[in-house]
C-alpha atoms as a PDB file:
ATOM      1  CA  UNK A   1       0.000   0.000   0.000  1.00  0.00           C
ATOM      2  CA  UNK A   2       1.270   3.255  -1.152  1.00  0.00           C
ATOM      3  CA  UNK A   3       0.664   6.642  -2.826  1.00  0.00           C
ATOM      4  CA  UNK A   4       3.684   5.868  -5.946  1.00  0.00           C
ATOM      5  CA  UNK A   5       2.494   2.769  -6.978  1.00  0.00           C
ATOM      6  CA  UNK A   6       1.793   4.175 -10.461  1.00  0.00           C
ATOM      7  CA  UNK A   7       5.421   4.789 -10.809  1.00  0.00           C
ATOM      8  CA  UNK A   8       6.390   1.177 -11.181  1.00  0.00           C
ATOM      9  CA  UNK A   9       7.440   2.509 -15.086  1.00  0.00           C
ATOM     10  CA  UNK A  10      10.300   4.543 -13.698  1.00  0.00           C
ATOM     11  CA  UNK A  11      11.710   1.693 -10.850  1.00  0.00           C
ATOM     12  CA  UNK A  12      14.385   3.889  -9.332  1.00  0.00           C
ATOM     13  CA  UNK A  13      12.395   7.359  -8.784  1.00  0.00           C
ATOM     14  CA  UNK A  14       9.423   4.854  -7.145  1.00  0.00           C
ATOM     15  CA  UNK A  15      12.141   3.388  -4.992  1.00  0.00           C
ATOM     16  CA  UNK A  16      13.196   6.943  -3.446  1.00  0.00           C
ATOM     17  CA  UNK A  17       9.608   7.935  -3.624  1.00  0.00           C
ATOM     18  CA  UNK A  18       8.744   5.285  -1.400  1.00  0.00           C
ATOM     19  CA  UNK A  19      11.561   5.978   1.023  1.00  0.00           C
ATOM     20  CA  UNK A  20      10.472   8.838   1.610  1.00  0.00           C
ATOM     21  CA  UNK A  21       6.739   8.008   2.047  1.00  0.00           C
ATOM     22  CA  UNK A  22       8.450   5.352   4.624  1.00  0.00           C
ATOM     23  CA  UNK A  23       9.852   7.832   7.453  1.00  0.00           C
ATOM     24  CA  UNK A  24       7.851  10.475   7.128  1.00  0.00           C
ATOM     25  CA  UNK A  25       6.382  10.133  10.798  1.00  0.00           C
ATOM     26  CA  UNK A  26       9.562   7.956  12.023  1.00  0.00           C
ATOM     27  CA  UNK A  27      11.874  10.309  10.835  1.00  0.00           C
ATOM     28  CA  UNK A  28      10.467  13.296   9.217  1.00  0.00           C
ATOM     29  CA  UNK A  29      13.936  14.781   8.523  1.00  0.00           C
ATOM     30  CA  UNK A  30      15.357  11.647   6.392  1.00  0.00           C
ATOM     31  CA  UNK A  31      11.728  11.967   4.395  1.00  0.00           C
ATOM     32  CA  UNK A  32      12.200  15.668   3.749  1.00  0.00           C
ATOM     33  CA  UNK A  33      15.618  14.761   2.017  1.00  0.00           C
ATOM     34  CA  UNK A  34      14.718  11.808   0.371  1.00  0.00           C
ATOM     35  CA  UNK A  35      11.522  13.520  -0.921  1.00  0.00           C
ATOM     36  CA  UNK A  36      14.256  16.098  -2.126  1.00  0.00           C
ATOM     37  CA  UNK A  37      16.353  13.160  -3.590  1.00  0.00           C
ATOM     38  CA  UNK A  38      13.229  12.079  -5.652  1.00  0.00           C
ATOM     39  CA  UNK A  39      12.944  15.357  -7.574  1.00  0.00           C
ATOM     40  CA  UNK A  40      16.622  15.841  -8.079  1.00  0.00           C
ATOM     41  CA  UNK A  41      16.465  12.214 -10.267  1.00  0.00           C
ATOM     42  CA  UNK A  42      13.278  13.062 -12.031  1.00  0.00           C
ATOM     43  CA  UNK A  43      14.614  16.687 -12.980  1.00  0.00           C
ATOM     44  CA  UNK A  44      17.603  14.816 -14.054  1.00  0.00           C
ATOM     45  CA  UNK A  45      16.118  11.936 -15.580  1.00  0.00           C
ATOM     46  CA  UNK A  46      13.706  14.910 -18.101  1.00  0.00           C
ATOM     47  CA  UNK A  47      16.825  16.647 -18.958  1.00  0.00           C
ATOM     48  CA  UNK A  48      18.770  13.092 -19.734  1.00  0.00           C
ATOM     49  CA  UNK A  49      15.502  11.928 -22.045  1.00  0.00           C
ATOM     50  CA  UNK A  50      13.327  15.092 -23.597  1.00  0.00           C
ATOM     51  CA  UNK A  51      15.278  16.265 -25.966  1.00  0.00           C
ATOM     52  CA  UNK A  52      13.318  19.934 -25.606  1.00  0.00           C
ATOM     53  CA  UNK A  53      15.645  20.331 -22.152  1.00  0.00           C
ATOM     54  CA  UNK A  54      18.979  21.100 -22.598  1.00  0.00           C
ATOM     55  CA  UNK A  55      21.402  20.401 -19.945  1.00  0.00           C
ATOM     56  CA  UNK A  56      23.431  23.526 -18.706  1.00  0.00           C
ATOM     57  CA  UNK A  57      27.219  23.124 -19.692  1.00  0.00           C
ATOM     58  CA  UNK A  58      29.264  23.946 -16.516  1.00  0.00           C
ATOM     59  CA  UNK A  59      26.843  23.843 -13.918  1.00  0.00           C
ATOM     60  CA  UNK A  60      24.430  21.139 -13.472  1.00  0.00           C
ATOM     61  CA  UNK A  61      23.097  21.396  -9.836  1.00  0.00           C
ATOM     62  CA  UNK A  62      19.750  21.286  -9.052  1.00  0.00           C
ATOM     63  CA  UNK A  63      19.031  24.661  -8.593  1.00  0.00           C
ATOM     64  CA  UNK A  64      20.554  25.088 -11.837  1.00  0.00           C
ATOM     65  CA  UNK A  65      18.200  23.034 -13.943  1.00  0.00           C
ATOM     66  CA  UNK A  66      15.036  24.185 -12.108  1.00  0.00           C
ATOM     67  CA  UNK A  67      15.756  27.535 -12.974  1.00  0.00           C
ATOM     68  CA  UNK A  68      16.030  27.026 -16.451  1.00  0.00           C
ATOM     69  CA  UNK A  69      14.024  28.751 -18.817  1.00  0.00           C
ATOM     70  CA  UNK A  70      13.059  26.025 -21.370  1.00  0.00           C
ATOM     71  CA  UNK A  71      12.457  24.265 -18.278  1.00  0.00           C
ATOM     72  CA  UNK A  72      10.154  26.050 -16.126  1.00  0.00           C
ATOM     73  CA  UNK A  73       7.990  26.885 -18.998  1.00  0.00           C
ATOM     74  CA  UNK A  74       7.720  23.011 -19.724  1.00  0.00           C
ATOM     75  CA  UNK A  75       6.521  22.638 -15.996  1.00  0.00           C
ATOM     76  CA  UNK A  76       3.856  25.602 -16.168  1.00  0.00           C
ATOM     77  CA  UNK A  77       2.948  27.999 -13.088  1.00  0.00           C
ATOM     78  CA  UNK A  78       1.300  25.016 -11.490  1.00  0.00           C
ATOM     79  CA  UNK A  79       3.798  22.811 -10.333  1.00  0.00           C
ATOM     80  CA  UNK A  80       6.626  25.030 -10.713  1.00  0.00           C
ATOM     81  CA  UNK A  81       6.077  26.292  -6.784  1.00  0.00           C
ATOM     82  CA  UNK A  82       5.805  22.533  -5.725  1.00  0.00           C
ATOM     83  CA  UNK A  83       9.447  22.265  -7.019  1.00  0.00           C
ATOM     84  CA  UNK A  84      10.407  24.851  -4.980  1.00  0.00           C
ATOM     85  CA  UNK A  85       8.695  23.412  -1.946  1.00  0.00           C
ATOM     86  CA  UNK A  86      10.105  20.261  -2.296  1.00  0.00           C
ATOM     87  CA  UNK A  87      13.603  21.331  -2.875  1.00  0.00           C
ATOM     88  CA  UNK A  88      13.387  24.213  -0.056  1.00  0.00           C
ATOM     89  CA  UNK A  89      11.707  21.290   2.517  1.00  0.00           C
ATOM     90  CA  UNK A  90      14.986  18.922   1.548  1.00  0.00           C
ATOM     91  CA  UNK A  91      17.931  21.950   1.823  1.00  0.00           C
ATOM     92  CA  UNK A  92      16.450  22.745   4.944  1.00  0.00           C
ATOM     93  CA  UNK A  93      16.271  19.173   6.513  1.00  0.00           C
ATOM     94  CA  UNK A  94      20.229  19.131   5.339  1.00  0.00           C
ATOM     95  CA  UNK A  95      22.093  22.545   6.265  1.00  0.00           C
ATOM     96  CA  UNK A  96      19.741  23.128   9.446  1.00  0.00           C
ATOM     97  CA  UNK A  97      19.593  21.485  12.625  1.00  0.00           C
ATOM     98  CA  UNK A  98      16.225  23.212  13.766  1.00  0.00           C
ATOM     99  CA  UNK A  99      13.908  20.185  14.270  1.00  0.00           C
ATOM    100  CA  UNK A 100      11.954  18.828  11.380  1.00  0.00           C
ATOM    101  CA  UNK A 101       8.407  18.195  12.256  1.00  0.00           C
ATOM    102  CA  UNK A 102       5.647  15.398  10.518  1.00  0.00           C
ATOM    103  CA  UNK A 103       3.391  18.196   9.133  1.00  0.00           C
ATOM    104  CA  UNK A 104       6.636  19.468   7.075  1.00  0.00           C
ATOM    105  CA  UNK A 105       7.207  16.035   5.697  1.00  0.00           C
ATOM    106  CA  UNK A 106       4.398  15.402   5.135  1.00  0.00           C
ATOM    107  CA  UNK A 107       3.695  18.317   3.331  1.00  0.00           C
ATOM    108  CA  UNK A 108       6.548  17.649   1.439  1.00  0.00           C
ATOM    109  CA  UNK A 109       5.704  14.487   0.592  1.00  0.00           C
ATOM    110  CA  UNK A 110       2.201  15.871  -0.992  1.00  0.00           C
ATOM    111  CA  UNK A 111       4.012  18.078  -3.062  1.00  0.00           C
ATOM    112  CA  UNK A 112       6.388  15.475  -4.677  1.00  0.00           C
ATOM    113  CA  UNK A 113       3.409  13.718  -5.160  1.00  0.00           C
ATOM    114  CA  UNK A 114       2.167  16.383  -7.353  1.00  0.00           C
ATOM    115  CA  UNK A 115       4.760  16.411  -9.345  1.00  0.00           C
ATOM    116  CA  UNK A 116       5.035  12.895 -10.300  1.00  0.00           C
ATOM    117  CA  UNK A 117       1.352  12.638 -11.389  1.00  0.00           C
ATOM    118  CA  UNK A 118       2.228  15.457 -13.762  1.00  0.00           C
ATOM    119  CA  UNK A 119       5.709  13.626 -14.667  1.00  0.00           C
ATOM    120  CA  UNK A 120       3.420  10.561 -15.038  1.00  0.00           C
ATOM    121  CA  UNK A 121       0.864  12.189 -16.693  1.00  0.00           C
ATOM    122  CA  UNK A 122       2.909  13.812 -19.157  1.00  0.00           C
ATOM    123  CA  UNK A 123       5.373  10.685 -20.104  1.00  0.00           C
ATOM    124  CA  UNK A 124       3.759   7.453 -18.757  1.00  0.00           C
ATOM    125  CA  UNK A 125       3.983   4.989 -22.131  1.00  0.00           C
ATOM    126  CA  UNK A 126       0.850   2.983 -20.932  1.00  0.00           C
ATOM    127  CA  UNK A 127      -0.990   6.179 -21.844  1.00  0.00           C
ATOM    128  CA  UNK A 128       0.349   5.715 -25.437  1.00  0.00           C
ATOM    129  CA  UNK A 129      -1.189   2.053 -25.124  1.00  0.00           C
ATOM    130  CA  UNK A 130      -4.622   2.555 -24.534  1.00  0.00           C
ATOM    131  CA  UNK A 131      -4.177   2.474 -20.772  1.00  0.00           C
ATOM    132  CA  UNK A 132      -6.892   4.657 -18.851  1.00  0.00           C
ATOM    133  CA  UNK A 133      -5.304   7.672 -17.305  1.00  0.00           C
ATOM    134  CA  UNK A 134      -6.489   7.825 -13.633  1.00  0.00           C
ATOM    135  CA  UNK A 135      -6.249  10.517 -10.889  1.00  0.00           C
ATOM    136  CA  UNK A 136      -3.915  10.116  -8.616  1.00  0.00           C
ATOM    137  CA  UNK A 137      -4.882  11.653  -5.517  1.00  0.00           C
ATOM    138  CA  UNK A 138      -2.470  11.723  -2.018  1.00  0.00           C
ATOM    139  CA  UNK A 139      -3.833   9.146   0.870  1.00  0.00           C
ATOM    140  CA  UNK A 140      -2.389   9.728   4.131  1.00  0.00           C
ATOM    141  CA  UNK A 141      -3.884   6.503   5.095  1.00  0.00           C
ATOM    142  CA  UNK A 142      -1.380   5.107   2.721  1.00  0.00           C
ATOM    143  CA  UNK A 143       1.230   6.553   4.884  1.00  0.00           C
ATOM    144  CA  UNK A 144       3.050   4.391   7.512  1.00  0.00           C
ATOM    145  CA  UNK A 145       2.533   5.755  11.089  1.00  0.00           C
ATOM    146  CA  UNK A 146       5.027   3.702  12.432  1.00  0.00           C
ATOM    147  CA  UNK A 147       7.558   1.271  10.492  1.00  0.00           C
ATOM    148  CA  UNK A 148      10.635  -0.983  11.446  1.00  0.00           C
ATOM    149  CA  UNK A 149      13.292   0.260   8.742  1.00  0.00           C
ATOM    150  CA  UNK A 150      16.745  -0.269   8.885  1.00  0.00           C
ATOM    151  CA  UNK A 151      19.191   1.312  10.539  1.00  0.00           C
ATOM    152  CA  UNK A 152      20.390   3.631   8.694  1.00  0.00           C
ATOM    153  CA  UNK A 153      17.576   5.509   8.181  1.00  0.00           C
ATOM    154  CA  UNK A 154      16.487   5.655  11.647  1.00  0.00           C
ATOM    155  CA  UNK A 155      17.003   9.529  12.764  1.00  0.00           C
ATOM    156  CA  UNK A 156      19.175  10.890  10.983  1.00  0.00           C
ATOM    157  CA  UNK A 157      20.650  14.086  11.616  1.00  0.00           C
ATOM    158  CA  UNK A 158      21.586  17.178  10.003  1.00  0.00           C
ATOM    159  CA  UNK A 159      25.199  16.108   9.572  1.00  0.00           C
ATOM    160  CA  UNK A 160      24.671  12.459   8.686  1.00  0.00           C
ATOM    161  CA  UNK A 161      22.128  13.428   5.172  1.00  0.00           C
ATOM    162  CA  UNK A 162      25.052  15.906   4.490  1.00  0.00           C
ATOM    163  CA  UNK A 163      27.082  13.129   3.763  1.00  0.00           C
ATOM    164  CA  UNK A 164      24.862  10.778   2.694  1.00  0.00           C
ATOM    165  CA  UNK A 165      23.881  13.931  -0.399  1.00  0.00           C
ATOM    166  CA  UNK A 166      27.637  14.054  -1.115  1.00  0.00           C
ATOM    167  CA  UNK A 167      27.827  10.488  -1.269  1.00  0.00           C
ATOM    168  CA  UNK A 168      24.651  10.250  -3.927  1.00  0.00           C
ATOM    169  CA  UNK A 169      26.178  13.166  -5.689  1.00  0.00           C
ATOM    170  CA  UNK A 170      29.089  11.871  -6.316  1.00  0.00           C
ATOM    171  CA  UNK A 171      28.319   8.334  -7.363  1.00  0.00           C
ATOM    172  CA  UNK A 172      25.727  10.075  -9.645  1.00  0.00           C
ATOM    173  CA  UNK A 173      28.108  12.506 -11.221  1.00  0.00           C
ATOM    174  CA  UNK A 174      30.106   9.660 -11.899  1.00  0.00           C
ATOM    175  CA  UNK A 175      28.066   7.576 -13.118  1.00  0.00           C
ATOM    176  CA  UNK A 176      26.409  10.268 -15.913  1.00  0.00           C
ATOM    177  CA  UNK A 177      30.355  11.268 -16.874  1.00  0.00           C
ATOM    178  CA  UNK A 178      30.995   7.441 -17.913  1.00  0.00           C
ATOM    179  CA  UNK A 179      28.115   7.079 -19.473  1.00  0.00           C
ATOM    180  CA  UNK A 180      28.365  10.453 -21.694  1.00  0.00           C
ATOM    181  CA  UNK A 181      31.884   9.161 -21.947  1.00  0.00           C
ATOM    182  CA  UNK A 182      30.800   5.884 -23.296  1.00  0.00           C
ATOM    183  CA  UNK A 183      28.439   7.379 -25.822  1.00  0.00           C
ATOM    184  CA  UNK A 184      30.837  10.179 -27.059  1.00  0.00           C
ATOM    185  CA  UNK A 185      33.308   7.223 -27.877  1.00  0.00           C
ATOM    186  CA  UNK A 186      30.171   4.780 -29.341  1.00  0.00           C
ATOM    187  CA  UNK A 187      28.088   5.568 -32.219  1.00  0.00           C
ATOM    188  CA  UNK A 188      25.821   2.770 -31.323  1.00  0.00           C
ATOM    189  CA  UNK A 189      24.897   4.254 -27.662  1.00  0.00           C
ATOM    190  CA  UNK A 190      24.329   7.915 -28.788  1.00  0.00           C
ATOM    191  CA  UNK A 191      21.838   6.379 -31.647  1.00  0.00           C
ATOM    192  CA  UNK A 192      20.226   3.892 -28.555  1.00  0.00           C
ATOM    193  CA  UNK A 193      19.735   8.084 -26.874  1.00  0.00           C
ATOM    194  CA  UNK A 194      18.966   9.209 -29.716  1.00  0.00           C
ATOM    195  CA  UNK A 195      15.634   6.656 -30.243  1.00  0.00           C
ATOM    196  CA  UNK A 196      15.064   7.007 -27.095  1.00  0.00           C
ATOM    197  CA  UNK A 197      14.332  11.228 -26.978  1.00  0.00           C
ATOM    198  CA  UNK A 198      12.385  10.177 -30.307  1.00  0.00           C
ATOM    199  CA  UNK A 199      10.319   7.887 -28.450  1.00  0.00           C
ATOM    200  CA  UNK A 200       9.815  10.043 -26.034  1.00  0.00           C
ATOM    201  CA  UNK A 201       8.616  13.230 -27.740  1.00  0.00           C
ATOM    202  CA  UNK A 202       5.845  10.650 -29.151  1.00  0.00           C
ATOM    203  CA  UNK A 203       4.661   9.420 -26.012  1.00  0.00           C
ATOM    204  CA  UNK A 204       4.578  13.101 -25.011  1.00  0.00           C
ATOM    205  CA  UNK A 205       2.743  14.568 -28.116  1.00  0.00           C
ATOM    206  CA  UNK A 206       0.070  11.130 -27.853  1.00  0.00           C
ATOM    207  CA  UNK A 207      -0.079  11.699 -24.250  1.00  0.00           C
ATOM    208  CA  UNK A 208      -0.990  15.598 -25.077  1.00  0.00           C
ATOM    209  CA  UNK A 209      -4.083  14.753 -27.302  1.00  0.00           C
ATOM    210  CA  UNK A 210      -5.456  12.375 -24.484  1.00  0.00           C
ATOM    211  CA  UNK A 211      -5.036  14.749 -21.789  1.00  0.00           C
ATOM    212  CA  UNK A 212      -5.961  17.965 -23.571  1.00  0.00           C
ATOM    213  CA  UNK A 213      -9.729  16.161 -24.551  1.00  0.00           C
ATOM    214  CA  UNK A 214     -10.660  15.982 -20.526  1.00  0.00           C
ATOM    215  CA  UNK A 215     -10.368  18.449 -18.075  1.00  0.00           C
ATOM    216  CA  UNK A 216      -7.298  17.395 -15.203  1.00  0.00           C
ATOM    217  CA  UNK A 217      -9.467  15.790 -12.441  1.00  0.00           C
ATOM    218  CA  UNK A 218      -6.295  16.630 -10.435  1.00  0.00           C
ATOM    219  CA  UNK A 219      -6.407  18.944  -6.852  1.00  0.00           C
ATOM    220  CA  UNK A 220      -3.097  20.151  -7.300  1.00  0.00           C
ATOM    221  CA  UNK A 221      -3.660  22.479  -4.143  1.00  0.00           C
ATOM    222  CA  UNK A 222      -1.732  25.743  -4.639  1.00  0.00           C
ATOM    223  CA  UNK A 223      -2.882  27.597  -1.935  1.00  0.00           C
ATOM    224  CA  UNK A 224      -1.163  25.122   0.631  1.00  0.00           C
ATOM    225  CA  UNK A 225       1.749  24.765  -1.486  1.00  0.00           C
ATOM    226  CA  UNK A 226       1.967  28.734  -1.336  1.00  0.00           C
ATOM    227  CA  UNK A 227       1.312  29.060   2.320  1.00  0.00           C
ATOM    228  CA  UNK A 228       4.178  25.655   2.851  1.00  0.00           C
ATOM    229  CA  UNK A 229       6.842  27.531   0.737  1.00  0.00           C
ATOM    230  CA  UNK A 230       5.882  30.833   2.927  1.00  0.00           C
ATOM    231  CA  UNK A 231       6.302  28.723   6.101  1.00  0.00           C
ATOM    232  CA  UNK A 232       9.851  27.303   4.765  1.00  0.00           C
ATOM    233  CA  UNK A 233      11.813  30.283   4.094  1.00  0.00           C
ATOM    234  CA  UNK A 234      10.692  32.021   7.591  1.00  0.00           C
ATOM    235  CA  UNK A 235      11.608  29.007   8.926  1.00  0.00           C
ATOM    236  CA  UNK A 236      14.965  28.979   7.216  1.00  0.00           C
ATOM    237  CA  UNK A 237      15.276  32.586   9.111  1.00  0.00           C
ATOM    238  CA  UNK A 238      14.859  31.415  12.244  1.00  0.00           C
ATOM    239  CA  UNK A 239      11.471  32.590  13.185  1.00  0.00           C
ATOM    240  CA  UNK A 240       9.420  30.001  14.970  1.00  0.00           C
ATOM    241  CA  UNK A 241       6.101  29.728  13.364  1.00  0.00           C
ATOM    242  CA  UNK A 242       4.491  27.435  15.863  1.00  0.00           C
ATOM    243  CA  UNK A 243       5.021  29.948  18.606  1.00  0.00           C
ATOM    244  CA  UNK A 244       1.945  31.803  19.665  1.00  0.00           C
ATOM    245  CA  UNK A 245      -0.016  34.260  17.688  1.00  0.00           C
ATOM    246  CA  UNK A 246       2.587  34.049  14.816  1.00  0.00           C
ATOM    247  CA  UNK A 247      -0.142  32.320  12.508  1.00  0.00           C
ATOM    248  CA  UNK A 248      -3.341  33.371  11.969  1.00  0.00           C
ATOM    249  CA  UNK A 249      -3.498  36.062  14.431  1.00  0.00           C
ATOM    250  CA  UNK A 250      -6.781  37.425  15.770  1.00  0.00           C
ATOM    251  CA  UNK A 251      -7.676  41.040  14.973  1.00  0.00           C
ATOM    252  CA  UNK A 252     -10.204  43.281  15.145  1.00  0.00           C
ATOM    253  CA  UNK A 253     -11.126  46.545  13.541  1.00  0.00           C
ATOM    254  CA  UNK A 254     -11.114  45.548   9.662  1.00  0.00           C
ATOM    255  CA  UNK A 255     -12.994  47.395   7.200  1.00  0.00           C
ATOM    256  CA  UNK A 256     -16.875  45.768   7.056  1.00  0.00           C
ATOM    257  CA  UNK A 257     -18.257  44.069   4.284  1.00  0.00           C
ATOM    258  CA  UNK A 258     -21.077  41.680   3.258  1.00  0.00           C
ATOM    259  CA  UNK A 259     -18.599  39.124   4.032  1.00  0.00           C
ATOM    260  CA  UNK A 260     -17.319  40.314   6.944  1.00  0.00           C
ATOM    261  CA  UNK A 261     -20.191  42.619   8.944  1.00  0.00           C
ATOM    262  CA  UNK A 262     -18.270  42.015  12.914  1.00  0.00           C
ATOM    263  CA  UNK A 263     -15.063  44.015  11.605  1.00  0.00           C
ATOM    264  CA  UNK A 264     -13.134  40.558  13.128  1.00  0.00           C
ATOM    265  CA  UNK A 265      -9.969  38.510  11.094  1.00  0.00           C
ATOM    266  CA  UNK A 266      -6.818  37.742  10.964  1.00  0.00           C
ATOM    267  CA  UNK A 267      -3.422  38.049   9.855  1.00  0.00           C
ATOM    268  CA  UNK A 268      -1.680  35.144   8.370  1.00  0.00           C
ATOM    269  CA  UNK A 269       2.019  35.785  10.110  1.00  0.00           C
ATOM    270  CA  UNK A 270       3.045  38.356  12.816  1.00  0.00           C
ATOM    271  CA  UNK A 271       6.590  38.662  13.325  1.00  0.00           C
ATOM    272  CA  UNK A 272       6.902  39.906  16.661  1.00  0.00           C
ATOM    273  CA  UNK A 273      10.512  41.595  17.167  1.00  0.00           C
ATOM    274  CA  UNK A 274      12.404  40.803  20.619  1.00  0.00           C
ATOM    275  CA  UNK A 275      10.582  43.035  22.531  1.00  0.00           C
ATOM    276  CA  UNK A 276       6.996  42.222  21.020  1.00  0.00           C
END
């Protein structure tokens, strides 16, 4: 039971999906880093096979590709933010040592979500096959709320996924430089890449005319994504949004309306300074 079993076409971004989906509640920080982990392969994994996305020269970071013109307009203003979320939830869990909580990876989680039904939805091959296209909506029932996993995963801290991302990059860096490496120096491999961008621009133009006939069933939620990516870069500040009266905090006095006729609301943050 889990919430990325329609990724069983792409093995290896379902396998870090569903580590993450694993410790969210055991160990929220791990999730928050795997969930970042997850992205970082499927960015790289569009750039490596659409051949619309071209791969910076010198820099190749995550950041880097995100930003990227050709590919940001590919994602849309939709999920877009829910990059940002993810990635911001997963440099966070790394470079700080401020406690990660469930509700962030959670959140997280939901956002990565997201973005593989539209990764899914825009390059699944069963699609291509006749296979029905099907919502794929977030379950937190699906979620373990406690789970025996192995050691290694089991609280780690700040300092331990530090190593554990320069570890992954560097066997992945590796990895991609033999490969390019081996195709530069074998005709045979860059034609194998070659039919394989070419099969994918198909699936992506079929997938298109399916989609495009139907309206997305899909919640994708922006308003919590907005208010999570909000709550991660205060938090990256050091302000302590759980504290009292930070969030939604009670006022009174605001202009009447039809919809309001008491004059009572509130504000979404206060950031009170040292004295108040």
């Amino acid at each position: 039971m889990s919430n990325f079993l329609f990724l069983s076409e792409w093995p290896e971004l379902q396998e870090y999906a569903l580590k993450a989906e694993a410790v969210v509640n055991a160990d929220p920080r791990s999730s928050c880093f795997y969930s970042r982990y997850t992205l970082e392969r499927t960015v790289q994994w569009m750039y490596e096979f659409d051949k619309w996305l071209q791969k910076p020269k010198y820099d190749q970071s995550l950041n880097t590709l995100i930003n990227q013109s050709d590919f940001k307009a590919a994602l849309g203003s939709t999920i877009f933010p829910k990059i940002k979320a993810v990635q911001k939830a997963g440099n966070n869990a790394v470079h700080s040592e401020r406690k990660v909580t469930e509700p962030e990876s959670t959140q997280a989680l939901k956002e990565l979500h997201h973005i593989l039904y539209w990764f899914y939805r825009t390059y699944s091959s069963g699609i291509q096959q006749g296979q029905p296209l099907q919502d794929q909506v977030f379950d937190l029932a699906k979620v373990p709320k406690t789970v025996q996993i192995s050691a290694d995963l089991v609280m780690q801290s700040a300092k331990q996924l530090k190593l554990l991302q320069k570890q992954l990059t560097e066997r992945d860096e590796a990895h991609q430089q033999a490969l390019e490496k081996a195709r530069q120096q074998n005709t045979a491999l860059q034609q194998q890449l070659q039919a394989l961008q070419n099969q994918l621009e198909q699936q992506k133009a079929s997938n298109a005319k399916v989609t495009h006939k139907v309206k997305d069933p899909h919640n994708y939620n922006e308003a919590e994504t907005r208010e999570f990516i909000i709550d991660q870069y205060l938090k990256e500040m050091g302000w302590v949004l759980d504290a009292p009266n930070v969030k939604e905090f009670a006022v009174k006095g605001m202009p009447l309306s039809i919809n309001n006729k008491s004059g009572n609301g509130a504000i979404d943050y206060v950031l009170w300074g040292a004295d108040g």
